[in-house]
Protein backbone atom coordinates (compact mmCIF):
# COMPACT_ATOMS: atom_id res chain seq x y z
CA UNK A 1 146.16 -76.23 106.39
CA UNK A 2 142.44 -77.47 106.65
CA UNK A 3 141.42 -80.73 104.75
CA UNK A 4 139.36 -80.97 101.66
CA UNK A 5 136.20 -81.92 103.59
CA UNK A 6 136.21 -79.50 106.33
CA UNK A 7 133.65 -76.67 106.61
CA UNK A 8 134.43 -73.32 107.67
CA UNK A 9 131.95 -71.41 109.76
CA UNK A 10 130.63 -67.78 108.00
CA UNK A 11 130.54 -64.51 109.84
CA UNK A 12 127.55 -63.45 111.67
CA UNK A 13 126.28 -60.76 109.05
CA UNK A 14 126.80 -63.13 106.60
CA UNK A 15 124.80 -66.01 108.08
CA UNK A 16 121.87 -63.57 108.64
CA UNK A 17 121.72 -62.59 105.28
CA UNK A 18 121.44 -65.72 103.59
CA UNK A 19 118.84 -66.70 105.75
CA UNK A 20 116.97 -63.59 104.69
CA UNK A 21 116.96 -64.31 101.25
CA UNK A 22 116.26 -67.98 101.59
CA UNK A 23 112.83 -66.35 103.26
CA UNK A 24 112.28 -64.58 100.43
CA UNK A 25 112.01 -67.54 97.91
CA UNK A 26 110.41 -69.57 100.14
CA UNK A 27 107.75 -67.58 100.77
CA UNK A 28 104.68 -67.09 97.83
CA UNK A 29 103.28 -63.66 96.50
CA UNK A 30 100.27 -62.63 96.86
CA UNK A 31 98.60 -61.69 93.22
CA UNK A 32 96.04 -59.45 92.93
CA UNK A 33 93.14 -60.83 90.97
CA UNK A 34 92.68 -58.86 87.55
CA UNK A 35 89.94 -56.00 87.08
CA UNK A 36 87.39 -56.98 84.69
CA UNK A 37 87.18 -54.64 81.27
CA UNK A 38 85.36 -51.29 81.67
CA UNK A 39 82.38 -51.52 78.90
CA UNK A 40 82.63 -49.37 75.66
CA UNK A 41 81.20 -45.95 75.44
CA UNK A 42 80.30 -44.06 72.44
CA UNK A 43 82.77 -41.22 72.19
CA UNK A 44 81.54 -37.51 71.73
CA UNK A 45 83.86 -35.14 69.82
CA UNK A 46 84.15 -32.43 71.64
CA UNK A 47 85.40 -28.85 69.87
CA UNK A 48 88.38 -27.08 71.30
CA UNK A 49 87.15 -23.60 69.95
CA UNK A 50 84.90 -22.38 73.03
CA UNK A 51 81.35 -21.16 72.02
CA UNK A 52 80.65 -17.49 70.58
CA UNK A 53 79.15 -15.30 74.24
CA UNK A 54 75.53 -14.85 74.06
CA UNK A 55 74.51 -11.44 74.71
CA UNK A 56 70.72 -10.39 75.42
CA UNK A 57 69.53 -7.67 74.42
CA UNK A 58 67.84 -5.93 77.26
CA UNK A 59 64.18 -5.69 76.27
CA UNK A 60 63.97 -1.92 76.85
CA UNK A 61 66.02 -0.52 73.91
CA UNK A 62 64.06 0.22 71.11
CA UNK A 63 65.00 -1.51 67.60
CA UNK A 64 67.65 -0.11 65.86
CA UNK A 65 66.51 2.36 62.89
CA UNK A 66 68.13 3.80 59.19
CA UNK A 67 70.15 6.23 59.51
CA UNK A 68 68.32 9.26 58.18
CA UNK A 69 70.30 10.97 54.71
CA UNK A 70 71.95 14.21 55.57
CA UNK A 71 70.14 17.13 53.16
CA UNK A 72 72.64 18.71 50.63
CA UNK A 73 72.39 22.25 50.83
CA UNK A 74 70.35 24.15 47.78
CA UNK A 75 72.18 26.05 45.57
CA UNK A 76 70.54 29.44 44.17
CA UNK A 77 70.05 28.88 40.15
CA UNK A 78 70.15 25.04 40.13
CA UNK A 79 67.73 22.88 39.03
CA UNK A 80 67.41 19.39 40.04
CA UNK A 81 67.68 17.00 36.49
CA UNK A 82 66.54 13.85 37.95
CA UNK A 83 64.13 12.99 35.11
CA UNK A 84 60.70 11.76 36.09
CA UNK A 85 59.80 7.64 36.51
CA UNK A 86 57.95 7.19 33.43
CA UNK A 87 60.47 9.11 30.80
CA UNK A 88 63.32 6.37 31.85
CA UNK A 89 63.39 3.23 29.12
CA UNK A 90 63.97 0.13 29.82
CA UNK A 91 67.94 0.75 29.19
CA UNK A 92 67.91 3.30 31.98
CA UNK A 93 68.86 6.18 30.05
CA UNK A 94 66.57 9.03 29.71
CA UNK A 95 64.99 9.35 26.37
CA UNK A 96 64.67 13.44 27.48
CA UNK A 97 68.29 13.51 27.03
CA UNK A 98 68.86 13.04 23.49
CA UNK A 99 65.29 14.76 22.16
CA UNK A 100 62.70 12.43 21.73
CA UNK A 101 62.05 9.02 22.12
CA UNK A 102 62.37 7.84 18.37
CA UNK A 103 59.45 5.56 17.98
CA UNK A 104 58.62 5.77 14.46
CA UNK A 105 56.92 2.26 14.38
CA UNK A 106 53.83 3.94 15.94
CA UNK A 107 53.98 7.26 15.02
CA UNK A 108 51.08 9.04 12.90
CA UNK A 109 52.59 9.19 9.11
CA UNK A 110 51.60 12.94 9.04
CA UNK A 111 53.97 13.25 12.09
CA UNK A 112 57.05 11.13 10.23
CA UNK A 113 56.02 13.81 7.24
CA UNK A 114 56.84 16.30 9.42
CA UNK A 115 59.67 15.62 10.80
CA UNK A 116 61.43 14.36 7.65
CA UNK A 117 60.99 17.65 6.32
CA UNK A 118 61.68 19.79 9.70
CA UNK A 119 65.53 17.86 8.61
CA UNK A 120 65.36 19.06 4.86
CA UNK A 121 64.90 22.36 5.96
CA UNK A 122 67.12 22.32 8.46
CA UNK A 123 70.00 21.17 6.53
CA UNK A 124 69.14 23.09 3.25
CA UNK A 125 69.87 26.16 5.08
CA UNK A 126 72.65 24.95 6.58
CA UNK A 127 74.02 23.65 2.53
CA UNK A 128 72.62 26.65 0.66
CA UNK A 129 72.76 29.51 3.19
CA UNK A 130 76.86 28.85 4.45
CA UNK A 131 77.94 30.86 6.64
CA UNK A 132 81.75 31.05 7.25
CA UNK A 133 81.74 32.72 10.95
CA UNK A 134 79.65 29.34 11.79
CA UNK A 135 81.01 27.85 14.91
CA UNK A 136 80.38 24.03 13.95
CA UNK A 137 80.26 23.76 9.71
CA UNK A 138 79.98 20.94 9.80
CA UNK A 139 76.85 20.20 11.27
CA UNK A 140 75.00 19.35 8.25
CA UNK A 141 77.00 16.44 7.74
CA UNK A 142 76.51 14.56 10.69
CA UNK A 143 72.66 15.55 10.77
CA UNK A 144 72.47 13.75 6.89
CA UNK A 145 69.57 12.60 5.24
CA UNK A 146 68.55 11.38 1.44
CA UNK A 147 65.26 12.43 1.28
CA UNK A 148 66.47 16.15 0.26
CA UNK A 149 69.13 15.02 -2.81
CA UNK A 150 66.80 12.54 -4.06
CA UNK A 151 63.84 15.18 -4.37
CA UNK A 152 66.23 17.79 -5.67
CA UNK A 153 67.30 15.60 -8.44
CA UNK A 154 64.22 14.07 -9.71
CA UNK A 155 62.82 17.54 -9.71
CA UNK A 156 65.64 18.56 -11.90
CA UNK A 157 65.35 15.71 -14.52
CA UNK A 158 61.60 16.45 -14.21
CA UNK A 159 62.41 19.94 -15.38
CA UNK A 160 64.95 19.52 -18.11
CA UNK A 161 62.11 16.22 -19.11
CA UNK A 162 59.63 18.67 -19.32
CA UNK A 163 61.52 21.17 -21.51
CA UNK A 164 62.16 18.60 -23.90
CA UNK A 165 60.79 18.50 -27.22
CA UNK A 166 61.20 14.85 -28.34
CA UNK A 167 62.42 11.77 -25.95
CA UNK A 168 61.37 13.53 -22.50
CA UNK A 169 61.79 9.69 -20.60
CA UNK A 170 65.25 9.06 -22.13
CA UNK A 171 66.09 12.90 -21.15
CA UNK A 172 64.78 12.40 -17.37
CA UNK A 173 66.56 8.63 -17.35
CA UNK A 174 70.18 10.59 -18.79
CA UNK A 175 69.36 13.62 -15.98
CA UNK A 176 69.23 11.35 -13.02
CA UNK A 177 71.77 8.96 -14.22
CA UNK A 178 74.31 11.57 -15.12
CA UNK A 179 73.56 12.99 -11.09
CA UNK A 180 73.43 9.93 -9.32
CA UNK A 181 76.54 8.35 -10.73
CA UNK A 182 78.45 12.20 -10.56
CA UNK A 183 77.64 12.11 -7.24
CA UNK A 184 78.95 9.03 -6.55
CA UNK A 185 82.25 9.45 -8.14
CA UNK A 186 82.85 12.75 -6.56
CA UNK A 187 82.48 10.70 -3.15
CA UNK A 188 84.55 8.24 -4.15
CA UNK A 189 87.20 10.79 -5.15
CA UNK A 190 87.12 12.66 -1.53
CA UNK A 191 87.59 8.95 0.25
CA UNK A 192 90.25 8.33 -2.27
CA UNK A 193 92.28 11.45 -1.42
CA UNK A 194 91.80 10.76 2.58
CA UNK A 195 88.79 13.06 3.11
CA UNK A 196 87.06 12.46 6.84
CA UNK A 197 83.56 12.18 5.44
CA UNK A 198 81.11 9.35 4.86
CA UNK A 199 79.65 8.06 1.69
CA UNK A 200 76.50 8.81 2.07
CA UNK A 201 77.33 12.30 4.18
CA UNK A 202 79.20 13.05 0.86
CA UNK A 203 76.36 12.04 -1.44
CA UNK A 204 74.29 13.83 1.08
CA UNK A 205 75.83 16.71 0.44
CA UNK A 206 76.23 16.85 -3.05
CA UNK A 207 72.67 16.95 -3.26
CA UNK A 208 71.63 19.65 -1.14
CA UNK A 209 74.02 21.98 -3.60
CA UNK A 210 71.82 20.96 -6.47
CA UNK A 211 69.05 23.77 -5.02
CA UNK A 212 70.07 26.25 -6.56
CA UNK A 213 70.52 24.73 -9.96
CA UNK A 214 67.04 23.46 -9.64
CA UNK A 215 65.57 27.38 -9.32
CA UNK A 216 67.75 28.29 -12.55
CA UNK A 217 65.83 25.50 -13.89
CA UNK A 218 62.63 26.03 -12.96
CA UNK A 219 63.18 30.12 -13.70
CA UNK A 220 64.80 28.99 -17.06
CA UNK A 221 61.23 27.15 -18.10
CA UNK A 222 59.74 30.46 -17.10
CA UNK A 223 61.97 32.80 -19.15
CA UNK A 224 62.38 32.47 -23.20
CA UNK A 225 65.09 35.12 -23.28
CA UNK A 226 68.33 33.48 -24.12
CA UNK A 227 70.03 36.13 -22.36
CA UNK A 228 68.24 35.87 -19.05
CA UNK A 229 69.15 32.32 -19.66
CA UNK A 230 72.36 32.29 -19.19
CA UNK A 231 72.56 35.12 -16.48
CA UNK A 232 70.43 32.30 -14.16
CA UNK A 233 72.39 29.54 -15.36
CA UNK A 234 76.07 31.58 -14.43
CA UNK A 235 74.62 32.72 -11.39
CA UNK A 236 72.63 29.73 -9.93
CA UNK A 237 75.96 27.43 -11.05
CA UNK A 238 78.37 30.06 -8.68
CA UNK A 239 76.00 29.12 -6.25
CA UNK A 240 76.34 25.75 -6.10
CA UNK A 241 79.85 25.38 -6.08
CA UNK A 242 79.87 28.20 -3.66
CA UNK A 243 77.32 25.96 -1.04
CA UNK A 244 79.70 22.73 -1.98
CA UNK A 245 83.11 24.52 -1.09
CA UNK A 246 83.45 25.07 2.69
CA UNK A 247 81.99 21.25 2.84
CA UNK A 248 84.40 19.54 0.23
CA UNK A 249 87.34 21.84 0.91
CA UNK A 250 87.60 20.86 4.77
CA UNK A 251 87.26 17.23 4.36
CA UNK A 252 90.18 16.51 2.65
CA UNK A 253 93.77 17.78 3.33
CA UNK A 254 94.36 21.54 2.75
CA UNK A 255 97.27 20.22 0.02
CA UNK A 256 94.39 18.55 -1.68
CA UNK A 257 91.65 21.09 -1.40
CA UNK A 258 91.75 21.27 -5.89
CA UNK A 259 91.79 17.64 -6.49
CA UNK A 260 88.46 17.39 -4.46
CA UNK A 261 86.88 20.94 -5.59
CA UNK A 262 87.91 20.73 -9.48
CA UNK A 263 85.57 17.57 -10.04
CA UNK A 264 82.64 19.12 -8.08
CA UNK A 265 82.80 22.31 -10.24
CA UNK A 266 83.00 20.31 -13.03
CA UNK A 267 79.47 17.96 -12.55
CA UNK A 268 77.85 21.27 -11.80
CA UNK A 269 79.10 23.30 -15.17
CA UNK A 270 77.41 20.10 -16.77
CA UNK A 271 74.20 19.99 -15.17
CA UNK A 272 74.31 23.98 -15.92
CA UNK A 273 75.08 23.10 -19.88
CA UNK A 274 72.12 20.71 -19.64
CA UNK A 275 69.84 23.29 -18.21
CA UNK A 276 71.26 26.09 -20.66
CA UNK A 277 70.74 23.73 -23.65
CA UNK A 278 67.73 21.65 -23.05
CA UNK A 279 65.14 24.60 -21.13
C-alpha cells in the first residue's frame, strides 16, 4: 500500500491532455476591434402594390369616336309627337298637351270674354240639351263654372223684379235669395246622402237647369193670357227637372235617387209659382 505522500504517475493520454488545456488558458485571445456605427438614413416607404402598366397608344390610330344611334324603322301612319323647343314650359311638360297654355294674366279681356262664354255654352247644352245615349254624362260636371248660374239667376229675379208692381228691389233681393240659398241646400242634401259630386259642381249644376225657367219667364212678361201662362210655366218647370235628373239621380246611390230628386223638384215648382204669380 503506497504512503500518503507518494505521487502516482498518469497515463500517457492523460498527461497530454492536461497539458493541452493548460495551453489553452495560458494563452490570450485575440479580440477583434469593434465596427464603428453605420450613419442614419432617411427611410423611404416603399409600396408593395406594383405600379398600374403604362400602355402607349401608338400614334397612328385615330381618336376614338360616338357611337352613331341605330335609325328605328318608320312606321306607315305614324306621326312623330315630339313637340317643338319653344311649346315646352319650364316644368317640361308640353302645354300642347292639355289645350292651351292658360295664361290669363296677359291675355286680351275680349279673349277671357270669349272663352268664358265658349264654357257657358258648352255646358248649357250639355245641362239643357241631355242626352241619355251620351257616353260620358257627366262631363258637365267636371268642366264647371259659375259664371252661367249666376247670370241665369239674376236674370230671373230681374224678370220677376220687373213684373212687379210695387217693391221690385225687395222682389229681386227675395228671387235671388230664395235661389242661392235653394241651391245650396239641395247640395248640401246630395253630400249628406253620400252623393260623389262637389259643392260647387252641384251648385253648378243647379244653375244651368234654371234656363229654361228663365224663357217661361221672359215669354210670361211677353204673354198676358193667363192660360198661356201656365202652359209655359208647366212646360218650362218639366224641363228643368228633366235637365237636373240624369245629373242628381247618378250622384247619389240608386236607393237614394228620391231623397235627392224630391227637393230639386220642389225649389223648381217654387220658382215656377213665383213666375206664375208675380209675371
Amino acid at each position: 500500500m503506497a504512503a500518503y505522500g507518494d505521487t502516482i504517475p498518469l497515463h500517457a493520454s492523460s498527461q497530454s491532455d492536461i497539458d493541452e488545456i493548460e495551453n489553452l488558458i495560458s494563452s490570450q485571445p485575440s479580440v477583434l476591434p469593434a465596427r464603428p456605427p453605420s450613419p442614419i438614413h432617411a427611410s423611404i416607404p416603399v409600396s408593395s402594390t406594383p405600379p398600374p402598366p403604362q400602355y402607349s397608344v401608338p400614334p397612328s390610330l385615330p381618336p376614338p369616336t360616338a357611337p352613331k344611334p341605330t335609325p328605328v324603322p318608320s312606321v306607315s301612319g305614324y306621326k312623330s309627337q315630339v313637340p317643338p323647343l319653344g311649346s315646352i314650359n319650364s316644368t317640361g311638360i308640353s302645354g300642347s298637351a292639355f289645350g292651351s297654355t292658360p295664361n290669363t294674366l296677359t291675355e286680351p279681356v275680349w279673349d277671357t270674354v270669349k272663352r268664358d262664354l265658349s264654357r257657358i255654352v258648352s255646358n248649357l247644352k250639355l245641362v239643357v240639351f241631355p242626352n241619355p245615349f251620351r257616353e260620358d254624362p257627366g262631363k258637365a260636371l267636371r268642366d264647371w263654372d259659375l259664371w252661367g248660374p249666376f247670370c241665369f239667376i239674376v236674370f230671373l229675379g230681374l224678370t220677376l223684379s220687373w213684373s212687379a208692381s210695387v217693391k221690385k228691389s225687395e222682389v229681386f233681393a227675395v228671387a235671388f235669395a230664395l235661389l242661392a240659398t235653394g241651391a245650396v241646400i239641395l247640395t248640401l242634401n246630395v253630400l249628406l246622402l253620400g252623393g260623389h259630386i262637389i259643392f260647387f259642381q252641384s251648385l253648378s249644376l243647379l244653375g244651368y237647369c234654371l234656363f229654361p225657367l228663365d224663357i217661361g219667364s221672359l215669354i210670361c212678361v211677353l204673354v198676358d193670357n193667363v192660360i198661356v201662362k201656365f202652359i209655359v210655366v208647366g212646360l218650362t218647370l218639366a224641363w228643368s227637372s228633366w235637365a237636373a235628373y240624369p245629373f242628381m239621380s247618378s250622384a247619389v246611390n240608386p236607393q237614394r235617387k228620391a231623397l235627392a230628386l224630391y227637393p230639386v223638384f220642389l225649389m223648381y215648382v217654387s220658382v215656377g209659382f213665383l213666375i206664375f204669380a208675380i209675371v
